[in-house]
C-alpha atoms as a PDB file:
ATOM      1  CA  UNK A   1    -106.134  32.344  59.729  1.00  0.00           C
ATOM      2  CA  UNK A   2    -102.666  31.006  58.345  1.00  0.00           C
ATOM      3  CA  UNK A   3    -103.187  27.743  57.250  1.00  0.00           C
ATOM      4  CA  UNK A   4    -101.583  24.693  59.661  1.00  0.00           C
ATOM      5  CA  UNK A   5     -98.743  23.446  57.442  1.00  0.00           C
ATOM      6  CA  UNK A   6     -99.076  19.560  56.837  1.00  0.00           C
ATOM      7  CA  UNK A   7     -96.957  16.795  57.729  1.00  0.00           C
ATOM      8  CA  UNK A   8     -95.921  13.325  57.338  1.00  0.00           C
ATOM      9  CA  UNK A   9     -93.693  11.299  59.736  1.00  0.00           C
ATOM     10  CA  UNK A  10     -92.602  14.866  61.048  1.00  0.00           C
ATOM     11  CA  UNK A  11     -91.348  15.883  57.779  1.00  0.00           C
ATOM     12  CA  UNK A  12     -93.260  18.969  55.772  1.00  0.00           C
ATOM     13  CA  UNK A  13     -95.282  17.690  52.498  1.00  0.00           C
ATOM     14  CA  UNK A  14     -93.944  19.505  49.509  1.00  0.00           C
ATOM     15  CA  UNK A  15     -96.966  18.813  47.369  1.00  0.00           C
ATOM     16  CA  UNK A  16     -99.810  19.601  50.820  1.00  0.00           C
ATOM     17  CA  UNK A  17    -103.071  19.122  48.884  1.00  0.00           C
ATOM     18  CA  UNK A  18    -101.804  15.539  46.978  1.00  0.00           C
ATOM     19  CA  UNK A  19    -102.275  12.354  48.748  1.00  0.00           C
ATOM     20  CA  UNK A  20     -99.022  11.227  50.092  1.00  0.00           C
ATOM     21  CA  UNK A  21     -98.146   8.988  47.478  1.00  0.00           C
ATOM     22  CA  UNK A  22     -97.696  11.932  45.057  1.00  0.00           C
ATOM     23  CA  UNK A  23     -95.058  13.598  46.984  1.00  0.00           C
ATOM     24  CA  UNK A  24     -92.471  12.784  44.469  1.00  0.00           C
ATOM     25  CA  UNK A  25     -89.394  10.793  44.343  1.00  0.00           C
ATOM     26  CA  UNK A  26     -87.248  12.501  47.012  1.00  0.00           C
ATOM     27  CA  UNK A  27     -89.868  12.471  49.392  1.00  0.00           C
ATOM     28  CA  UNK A  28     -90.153   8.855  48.914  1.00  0.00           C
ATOM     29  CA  UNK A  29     -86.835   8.180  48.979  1.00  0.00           C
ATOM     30  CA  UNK A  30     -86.298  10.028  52.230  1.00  0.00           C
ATOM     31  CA  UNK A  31     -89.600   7.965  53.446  1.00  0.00           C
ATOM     32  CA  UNK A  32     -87.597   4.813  52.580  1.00  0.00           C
ATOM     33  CA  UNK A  33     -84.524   5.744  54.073  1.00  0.00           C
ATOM     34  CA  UNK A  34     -86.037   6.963  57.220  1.00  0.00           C
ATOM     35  CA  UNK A  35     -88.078   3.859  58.040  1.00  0.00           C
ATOM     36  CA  UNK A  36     -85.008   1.487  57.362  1.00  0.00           C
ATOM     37  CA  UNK A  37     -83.120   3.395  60.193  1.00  0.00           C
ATOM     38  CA  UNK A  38     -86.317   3.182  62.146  1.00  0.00           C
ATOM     39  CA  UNK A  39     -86.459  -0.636  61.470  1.00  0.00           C
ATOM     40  CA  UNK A  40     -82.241  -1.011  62.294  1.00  0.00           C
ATOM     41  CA  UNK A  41     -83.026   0.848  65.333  1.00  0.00           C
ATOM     42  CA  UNK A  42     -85.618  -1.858  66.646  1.00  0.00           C
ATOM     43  CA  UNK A  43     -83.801  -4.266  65.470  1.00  0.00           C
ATOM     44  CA  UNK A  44     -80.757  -3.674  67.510  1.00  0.00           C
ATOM     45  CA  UNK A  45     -83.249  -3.024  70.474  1.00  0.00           C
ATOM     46  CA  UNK A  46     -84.498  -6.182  70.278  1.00  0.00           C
ATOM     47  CA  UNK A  47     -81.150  -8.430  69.733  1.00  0.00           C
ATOM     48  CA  UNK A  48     -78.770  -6.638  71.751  1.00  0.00           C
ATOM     49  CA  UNK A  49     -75.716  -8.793  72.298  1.00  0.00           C
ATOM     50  CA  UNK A  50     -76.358 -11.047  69.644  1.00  0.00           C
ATOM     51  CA  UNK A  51     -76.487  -7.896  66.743  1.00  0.00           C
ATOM     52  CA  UNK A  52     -73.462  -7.059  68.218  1.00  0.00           C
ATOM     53  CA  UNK A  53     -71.615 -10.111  67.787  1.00  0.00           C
ATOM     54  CA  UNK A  54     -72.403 -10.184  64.073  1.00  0.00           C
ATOM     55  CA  UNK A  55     -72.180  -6.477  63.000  1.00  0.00           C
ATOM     56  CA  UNK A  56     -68.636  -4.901  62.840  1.00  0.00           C
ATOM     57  CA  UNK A  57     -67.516  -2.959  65.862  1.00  0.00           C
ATOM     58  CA  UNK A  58     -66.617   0.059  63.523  1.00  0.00           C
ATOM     59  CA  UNK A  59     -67.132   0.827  59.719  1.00  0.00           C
ATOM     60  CA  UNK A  60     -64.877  -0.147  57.248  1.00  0.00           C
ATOM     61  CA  UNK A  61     -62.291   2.409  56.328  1.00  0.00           C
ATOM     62  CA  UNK A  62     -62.995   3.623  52.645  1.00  0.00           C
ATOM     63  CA  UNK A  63     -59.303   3.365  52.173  1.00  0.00           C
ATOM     64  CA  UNK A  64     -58.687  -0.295  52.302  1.00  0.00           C
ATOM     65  CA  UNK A  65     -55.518  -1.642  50.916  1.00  0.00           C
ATOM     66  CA  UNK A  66     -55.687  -2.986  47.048  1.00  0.00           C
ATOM     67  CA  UNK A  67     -53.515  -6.244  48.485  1.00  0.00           C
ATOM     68  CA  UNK A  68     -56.183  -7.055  51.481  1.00  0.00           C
ATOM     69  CA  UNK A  69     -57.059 -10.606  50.663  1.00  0.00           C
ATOM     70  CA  UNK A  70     -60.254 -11.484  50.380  1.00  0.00           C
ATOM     71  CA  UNK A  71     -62.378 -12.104  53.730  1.00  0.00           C
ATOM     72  CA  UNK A  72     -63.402 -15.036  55.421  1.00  0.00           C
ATOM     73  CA  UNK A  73     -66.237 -16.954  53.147  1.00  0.00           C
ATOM     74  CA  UNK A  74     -64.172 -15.717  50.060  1.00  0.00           C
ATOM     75  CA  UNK A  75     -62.440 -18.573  49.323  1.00  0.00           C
ATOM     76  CA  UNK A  76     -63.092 -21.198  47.348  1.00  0.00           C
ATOM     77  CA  UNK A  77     -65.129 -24.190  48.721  1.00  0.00           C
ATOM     78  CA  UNK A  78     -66.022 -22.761  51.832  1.00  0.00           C
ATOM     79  CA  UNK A  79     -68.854 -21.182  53.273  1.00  0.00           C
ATOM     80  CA  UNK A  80     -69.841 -17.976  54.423  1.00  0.00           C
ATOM     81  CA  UNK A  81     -68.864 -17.115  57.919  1.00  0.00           C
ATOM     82  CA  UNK A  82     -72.011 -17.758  60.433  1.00  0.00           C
ATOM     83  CA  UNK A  83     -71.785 -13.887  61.573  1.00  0.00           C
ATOM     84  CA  UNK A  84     -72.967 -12.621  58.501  1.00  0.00           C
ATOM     85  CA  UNK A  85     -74.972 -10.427  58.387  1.00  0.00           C
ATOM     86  CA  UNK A  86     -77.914  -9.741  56.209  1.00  0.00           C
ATOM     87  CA  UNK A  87     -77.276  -7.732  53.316  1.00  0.00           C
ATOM     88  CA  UNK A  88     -78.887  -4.284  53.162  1.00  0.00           C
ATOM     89  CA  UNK A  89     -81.889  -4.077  50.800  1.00  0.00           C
ATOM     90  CA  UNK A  90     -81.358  -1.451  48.219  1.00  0.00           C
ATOM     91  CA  UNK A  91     -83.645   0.662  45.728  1.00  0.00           C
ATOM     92  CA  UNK A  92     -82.458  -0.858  42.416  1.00  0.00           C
ATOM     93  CA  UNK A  93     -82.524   2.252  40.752  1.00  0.00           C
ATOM     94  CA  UNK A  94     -83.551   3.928  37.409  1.00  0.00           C
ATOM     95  CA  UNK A  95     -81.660   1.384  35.241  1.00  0.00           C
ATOM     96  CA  UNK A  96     -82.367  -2.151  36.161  1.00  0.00           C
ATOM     97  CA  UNK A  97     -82.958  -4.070  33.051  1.00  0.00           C
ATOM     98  CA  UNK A  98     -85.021  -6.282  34.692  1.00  0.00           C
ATOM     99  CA  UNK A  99     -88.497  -5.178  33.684  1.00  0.00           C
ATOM    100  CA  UNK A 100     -89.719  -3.058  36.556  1.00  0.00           C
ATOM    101  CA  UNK A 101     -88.561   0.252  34.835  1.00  0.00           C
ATOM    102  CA  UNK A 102     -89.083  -0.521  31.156  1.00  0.00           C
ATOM    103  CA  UNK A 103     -86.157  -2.810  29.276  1.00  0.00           C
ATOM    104  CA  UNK A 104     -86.050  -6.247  30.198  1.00  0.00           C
ATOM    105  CA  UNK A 105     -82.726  -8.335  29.923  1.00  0.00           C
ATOM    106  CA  UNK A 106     -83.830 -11.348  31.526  1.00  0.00           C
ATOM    107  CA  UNK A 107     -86.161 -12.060  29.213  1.00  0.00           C
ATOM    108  CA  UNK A 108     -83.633 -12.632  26.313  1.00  0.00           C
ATOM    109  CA  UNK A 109     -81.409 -15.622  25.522  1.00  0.00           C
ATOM    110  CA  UNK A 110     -77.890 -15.441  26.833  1.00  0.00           C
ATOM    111  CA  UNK A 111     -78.196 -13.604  29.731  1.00  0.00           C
ATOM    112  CA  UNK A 112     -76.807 -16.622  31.503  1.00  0.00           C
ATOM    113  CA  UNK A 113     -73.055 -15.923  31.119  1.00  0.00           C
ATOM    114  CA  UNK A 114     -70.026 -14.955  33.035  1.00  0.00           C
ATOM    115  CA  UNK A 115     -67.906 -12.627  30.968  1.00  0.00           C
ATOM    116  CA  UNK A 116     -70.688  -9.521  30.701  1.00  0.00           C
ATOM    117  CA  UNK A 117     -68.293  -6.715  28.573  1.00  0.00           C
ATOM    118  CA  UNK A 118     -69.581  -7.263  25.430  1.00  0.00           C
ATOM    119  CA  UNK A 119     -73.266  -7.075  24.842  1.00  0.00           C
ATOM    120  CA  UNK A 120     -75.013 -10.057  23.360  1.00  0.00           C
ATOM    121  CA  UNK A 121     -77.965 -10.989  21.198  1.00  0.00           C
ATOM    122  CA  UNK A 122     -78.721  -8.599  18.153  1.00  0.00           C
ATOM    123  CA  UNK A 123     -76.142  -5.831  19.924  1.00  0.00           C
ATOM    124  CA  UNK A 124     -72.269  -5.746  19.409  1.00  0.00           C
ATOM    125  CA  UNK A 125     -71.013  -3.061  21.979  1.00  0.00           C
ATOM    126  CA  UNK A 126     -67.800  -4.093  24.038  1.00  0.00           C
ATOM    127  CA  UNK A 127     -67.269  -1.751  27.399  1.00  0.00           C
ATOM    128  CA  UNK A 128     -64.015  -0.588  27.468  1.00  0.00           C
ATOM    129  CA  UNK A 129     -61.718   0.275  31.234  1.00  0.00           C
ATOM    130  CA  UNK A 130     -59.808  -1.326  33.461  1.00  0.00           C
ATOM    131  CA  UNK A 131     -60.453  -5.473  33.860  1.00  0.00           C
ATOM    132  CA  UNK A 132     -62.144  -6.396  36.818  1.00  0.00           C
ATOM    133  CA  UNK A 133     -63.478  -9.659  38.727  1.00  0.00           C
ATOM    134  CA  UNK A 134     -66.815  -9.459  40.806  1.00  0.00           C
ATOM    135  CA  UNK A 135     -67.136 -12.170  42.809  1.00  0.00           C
ATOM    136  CA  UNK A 136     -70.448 -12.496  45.310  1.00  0.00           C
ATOM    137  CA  UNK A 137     -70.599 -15.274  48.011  1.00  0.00           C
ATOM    138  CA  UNK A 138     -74.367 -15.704  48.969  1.00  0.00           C
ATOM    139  CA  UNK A 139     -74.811 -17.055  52.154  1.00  0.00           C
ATOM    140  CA  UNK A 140     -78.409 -18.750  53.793  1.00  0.00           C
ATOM    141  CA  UNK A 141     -79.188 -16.841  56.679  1.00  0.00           C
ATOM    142  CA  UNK A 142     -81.856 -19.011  57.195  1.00  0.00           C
ATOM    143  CA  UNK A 143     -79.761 -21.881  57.644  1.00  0.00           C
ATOM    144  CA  UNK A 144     -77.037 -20.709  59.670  1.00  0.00           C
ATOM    145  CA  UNK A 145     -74.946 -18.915  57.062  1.00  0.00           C
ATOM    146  CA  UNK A 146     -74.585 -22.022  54.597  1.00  0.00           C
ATOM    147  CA  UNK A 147     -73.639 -21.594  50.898  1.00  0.00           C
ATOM    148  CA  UNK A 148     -76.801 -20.726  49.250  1.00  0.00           C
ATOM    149  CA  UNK A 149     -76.405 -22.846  46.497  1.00  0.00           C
ATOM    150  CA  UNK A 150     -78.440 -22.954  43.078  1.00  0.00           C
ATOM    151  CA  UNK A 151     -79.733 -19.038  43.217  1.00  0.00           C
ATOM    152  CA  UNK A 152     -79.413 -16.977  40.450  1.00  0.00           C
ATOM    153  CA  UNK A 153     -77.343 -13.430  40.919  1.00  0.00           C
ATOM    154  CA  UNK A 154     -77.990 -10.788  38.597  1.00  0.00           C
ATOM    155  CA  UNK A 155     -75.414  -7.916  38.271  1.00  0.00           C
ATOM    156  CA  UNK A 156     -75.539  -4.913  36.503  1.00  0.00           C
ATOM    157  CA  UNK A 157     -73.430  -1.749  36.636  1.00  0.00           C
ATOM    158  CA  UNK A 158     -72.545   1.277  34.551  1.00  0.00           C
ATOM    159  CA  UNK A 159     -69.782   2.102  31.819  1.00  0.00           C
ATOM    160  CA  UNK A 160     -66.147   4.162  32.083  1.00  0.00           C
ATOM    161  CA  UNK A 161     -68.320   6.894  30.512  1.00  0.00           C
ATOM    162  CA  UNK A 162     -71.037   6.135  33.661  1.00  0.00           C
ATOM    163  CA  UNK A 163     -73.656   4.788  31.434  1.00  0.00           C
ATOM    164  CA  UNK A 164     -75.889   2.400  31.849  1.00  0.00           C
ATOM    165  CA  UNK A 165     -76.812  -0.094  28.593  1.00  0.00           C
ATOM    166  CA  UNK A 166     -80.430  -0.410  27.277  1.00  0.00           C
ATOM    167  CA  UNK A 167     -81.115   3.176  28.985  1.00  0.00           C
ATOM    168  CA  UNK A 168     -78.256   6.237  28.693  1.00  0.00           C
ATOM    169  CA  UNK A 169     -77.852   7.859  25.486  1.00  0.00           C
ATOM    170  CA  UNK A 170     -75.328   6.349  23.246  1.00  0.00           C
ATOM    171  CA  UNK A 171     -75.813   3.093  24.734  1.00  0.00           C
ATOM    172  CA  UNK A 172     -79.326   2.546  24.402  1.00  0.00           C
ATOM    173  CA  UNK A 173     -79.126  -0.807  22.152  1.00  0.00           C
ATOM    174  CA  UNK A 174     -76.357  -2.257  24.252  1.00  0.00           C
ATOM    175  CA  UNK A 175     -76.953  -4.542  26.920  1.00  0.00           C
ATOM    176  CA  UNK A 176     -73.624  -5.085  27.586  1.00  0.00           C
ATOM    177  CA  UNK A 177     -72.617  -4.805  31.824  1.00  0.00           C
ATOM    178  CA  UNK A 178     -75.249  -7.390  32.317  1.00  0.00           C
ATOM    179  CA  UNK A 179     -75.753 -10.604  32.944  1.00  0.00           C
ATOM    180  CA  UNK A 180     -76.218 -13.785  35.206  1.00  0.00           C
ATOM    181  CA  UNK A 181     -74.792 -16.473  36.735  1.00  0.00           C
ATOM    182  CA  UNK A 182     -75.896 -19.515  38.837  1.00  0.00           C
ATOM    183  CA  UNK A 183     -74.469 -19.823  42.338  1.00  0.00           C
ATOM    184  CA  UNK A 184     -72.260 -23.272  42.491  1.00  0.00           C
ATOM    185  CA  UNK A 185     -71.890 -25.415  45.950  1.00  0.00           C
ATOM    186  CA  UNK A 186     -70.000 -22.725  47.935  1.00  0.00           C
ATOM    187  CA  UNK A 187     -72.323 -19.798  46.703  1.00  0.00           C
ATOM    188  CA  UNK A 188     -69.981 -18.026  44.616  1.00  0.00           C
ATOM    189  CA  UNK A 189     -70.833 -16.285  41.048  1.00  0.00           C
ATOM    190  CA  UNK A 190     -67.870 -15.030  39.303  1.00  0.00           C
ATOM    191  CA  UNK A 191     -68.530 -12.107  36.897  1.00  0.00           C
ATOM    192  CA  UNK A 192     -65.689 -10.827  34.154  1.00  0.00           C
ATOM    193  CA  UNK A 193     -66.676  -7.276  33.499  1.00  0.00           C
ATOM    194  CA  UNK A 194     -64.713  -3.272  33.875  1.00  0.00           C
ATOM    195  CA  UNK A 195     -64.501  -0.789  36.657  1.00  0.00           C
ATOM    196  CA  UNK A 196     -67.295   1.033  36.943  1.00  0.00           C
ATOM    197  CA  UNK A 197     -67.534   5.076  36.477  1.00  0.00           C
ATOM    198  CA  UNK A 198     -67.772   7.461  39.300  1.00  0.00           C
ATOM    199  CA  UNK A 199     -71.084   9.387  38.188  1.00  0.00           C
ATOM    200  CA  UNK A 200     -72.495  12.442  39.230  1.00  0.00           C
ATOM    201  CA  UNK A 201     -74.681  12.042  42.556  1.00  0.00           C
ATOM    202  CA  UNK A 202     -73.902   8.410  43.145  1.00  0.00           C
ATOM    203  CA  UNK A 203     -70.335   6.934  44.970  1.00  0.00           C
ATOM    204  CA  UNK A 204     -69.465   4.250  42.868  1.00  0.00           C
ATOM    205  CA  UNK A 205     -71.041   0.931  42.997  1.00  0.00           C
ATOM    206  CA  UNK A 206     -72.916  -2.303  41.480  1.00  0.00           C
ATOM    207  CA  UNK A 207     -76.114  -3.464  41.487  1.00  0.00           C
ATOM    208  CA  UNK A 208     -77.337  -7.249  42.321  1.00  0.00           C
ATOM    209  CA  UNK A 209     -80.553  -8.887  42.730  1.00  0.00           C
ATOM    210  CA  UNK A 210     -80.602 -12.794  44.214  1.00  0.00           C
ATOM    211  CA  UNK A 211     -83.382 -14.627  43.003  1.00  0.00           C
ATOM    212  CA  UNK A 212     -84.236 -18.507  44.502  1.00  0.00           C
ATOM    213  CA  UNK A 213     -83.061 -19.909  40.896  1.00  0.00           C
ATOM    214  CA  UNK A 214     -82.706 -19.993  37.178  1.00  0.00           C
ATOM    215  CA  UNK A 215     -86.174 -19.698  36.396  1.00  0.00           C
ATOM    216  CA  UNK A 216     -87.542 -17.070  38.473  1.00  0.00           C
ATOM    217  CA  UNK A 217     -85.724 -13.951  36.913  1.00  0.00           C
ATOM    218  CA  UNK A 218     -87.649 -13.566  34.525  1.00  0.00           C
ATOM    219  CA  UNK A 219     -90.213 -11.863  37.433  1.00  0.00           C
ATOM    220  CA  UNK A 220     -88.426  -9.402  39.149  1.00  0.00           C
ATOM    221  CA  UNK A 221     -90.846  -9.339  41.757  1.00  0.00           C
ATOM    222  CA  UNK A 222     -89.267 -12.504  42.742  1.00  0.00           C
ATOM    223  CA  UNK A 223     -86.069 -11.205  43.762  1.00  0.00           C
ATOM    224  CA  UNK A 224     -85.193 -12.471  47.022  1.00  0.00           C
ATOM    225  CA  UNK A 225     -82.762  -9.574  47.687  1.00  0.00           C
ATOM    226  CA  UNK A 226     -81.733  -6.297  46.158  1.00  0.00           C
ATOM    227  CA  UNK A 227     -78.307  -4.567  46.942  1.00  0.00           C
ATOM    228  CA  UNK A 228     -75.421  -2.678  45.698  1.00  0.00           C
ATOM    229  CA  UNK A 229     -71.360  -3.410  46.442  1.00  0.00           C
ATOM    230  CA  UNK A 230     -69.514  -0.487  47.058  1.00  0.00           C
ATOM    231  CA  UNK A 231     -66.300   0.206  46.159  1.00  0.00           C
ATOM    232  CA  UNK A 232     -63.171   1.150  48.318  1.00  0.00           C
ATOM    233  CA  UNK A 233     -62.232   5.110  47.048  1.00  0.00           C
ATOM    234  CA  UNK A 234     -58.322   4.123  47.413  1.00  0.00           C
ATOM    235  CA  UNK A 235     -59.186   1.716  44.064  1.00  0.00           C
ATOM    236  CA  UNK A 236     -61.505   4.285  42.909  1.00  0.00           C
ATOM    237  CA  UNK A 237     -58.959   7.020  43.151  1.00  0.00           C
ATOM    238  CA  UNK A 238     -55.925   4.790  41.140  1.00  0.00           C
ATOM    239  CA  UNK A 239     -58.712   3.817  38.309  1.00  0.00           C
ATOM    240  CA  UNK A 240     -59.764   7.064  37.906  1.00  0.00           C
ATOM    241  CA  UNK A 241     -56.315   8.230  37.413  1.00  0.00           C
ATOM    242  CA  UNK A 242     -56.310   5.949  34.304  1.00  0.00           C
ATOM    243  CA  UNK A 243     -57.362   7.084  30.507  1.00  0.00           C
ATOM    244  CA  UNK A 244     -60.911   7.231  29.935  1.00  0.00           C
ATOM    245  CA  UNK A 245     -61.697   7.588  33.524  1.00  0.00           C
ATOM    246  CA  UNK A 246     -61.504  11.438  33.359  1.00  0.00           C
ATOM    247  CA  UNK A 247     -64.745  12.800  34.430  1.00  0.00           C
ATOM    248  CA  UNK A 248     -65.147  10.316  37.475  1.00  0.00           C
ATOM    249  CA  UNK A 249     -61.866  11.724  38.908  1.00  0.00           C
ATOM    250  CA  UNK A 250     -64.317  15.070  39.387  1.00  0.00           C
ATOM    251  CA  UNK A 251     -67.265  13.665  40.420  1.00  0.00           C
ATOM    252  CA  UNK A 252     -65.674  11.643  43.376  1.00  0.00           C
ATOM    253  CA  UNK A 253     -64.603  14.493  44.654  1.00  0.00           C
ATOM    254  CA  UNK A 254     -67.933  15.487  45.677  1.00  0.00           C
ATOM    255  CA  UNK A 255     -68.624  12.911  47.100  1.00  0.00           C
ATOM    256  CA  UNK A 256     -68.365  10.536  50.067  1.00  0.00           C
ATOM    257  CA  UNK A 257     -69.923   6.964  51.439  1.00  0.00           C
ATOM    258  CA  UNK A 258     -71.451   8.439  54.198  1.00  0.00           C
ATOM    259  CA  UNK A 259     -73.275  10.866  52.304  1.00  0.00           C
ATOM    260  CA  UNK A 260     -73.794   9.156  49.565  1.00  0.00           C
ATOM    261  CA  UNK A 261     -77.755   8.460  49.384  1.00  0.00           C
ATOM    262  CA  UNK A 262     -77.116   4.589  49.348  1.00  0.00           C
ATOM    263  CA  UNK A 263     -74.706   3.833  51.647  1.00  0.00           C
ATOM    264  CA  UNK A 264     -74.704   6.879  54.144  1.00  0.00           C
ATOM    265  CA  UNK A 265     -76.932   4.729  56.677  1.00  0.00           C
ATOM    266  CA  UNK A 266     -73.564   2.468  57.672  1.00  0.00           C
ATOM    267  CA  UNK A 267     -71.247   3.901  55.034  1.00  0.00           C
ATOM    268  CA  UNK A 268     -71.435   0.520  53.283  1.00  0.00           C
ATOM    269  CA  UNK A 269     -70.154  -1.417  56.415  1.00  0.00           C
ATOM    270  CA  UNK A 270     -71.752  -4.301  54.639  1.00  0.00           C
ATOM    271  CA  UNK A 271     -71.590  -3.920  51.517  1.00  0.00           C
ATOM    272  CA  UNK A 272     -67.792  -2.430  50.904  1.00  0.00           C
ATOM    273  CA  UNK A 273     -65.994  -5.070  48.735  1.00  0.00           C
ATOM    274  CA  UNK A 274     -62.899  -6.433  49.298  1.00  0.00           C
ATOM    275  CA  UNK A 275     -60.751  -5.276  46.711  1.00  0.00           C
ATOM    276  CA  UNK A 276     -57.488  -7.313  45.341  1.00  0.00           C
ATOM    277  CA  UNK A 277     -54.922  -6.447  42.215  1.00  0.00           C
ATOM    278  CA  UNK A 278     -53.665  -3.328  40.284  1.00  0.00           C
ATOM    279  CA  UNK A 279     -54.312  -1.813  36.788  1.00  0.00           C
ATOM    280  CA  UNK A 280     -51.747  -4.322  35.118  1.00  0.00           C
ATOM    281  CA  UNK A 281     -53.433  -7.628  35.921  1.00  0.00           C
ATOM    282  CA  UNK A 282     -57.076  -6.054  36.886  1.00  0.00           C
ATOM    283  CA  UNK A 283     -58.841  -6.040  40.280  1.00  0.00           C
ATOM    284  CA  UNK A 284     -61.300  -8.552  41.829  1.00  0.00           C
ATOM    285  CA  UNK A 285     -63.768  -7.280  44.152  1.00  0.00           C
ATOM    286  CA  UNK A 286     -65.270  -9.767  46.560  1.00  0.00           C
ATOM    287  CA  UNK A 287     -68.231  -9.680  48.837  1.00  0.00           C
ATOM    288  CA  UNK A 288     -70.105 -12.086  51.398  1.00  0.00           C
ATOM    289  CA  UNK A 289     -73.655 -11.352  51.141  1.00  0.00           C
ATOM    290  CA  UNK A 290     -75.948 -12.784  53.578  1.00  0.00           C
ATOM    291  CA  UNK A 291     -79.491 -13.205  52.371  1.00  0.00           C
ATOM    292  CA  UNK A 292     -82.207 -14.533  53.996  1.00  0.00           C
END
């Protein structure tokens, strides 16, 4: 008899005599990615009209315009807007720095700091590219959208070359393209740091973690959200353009946000930033997250 091929959630096991933990990392990705549909699905089942009053009636175009000011929240001394919605939780990938896969930066003094280029400590590395502002406004879900004051963001985000510090070779005793800041009364954290790389496999992007404050990142089980800001491809295409940006111009090609394995579940409807400047001056990138 032909032996009945095994399944999990519908999908075939690639590995059908290991336990389903030993699938291996695409399987568990795709595991992941399916139940967080799943879970949108219910959730939308169960709020109706009120989901529908704080999600955007259509996704954000990936060609936003560099001048679009920053959106409602953005602004200095105010809070998020009370629509917000939460921020999707994201894997935090192969190269967090945070302890869960190996290298821990939050363990070392200086971390705290706002201009992240250079790396710090017993490394000297300075990234190189085009200047560029991150600026996150975390918002309390939990209490109707206000600032979420006094939590500590963590940021982290690859080279012009699209390597990460403490991890991709060449870079491994850098930990530069790291760092943290304390949210002040309106939520914001301000970051000084380069345009990211387009790399291959991934659109490009930045990592964040929120943890409750100062003192819990040094457990990155304590993270209170995980997520990654995408970043409009009409920016992406006039960086790339720019010296030292050559093999990203390629790579974006190939891709797209709603493929990418990220952001292809909304095509980053939450999580594209709001993108302001040119190559003269530098860009700032600005997004509301809602955390809760």
């Amino acid at each position: 008899m032909t032996e009945p091929e095994l399944t999990y959630e519908g999908r075939r096991l690639p590995r059908p005599h290991d336990e389903v933990v030993d699938q291996g990392l695409g399987f568990d990705i795709a595991t992941l990615f399916d139940r967080r549909r799943a879970l949108r699905l219910l959730g939308l089942g169960a709020a109706g009209a009120a989901v529908a009053a704080c999600s955007p009636s259509t996704p954000p175009s990936t060609s936003t315009p560099t001048s679009t000011a920053p959106t409602t929240g953005a602004t200095s001394g105010s809070a998020a807007p009370a629509a917000l919605s939460e921020i999707p939780e994201e894997t935090a990938g192969p190269y967090p720095g945070d302890g869960s896969n190996g290298p821990d930066v939050l363990e070392q003094s200086g971390v705290v700091r706002s201009d992240i280029r250079s790396s710090f400590g017993a490394s000297s590395g300075t990234a190189q590219g085009v200047p560029m502002t991150l600026e996150l406004v975390i918002a309390n879900l939990a209490q109707g959208g206000s600032p979420y004051a006094g939590v500590a963001v963590y940021v982290w985000q690859c080279d012009r070359e699209g390597r990460y510090s403490m991890y991709s070779q060449g870079a491994q005793n850098e930990n530069y393209l790291r760092g943290v800041q304390i949210a002040d009364a309106s939520g914001r954290v301000r970051f000084t740091s380069i345009f990211p790389a387009c790399y291959p496999g991934r659109w490009p992007h930045i990592h964040f973690e929120v943890y409750p404050d100062q003192a819990s990142i040094t457990d990155a089980d304590k993270a209170i959200a995980t997520s990654q800001v995408a970043l409009p491809q009409n920016v992406c295409d006039t960086v790339y353009a720019q010296p030292g940006y050559e093999q990203s111009v390629s790579n974006m090609r190939r891709l797209s946000l709603s493929t990418d394995v990220v952001f292809r579940d909304d095509s980053g409807a939450l999580q594209l930033g709001t993108v302001a400047g040119d190559i003269a001056s530098g860009y700032t990138v600005t997004l509301n997250v809602g955390v809760r």
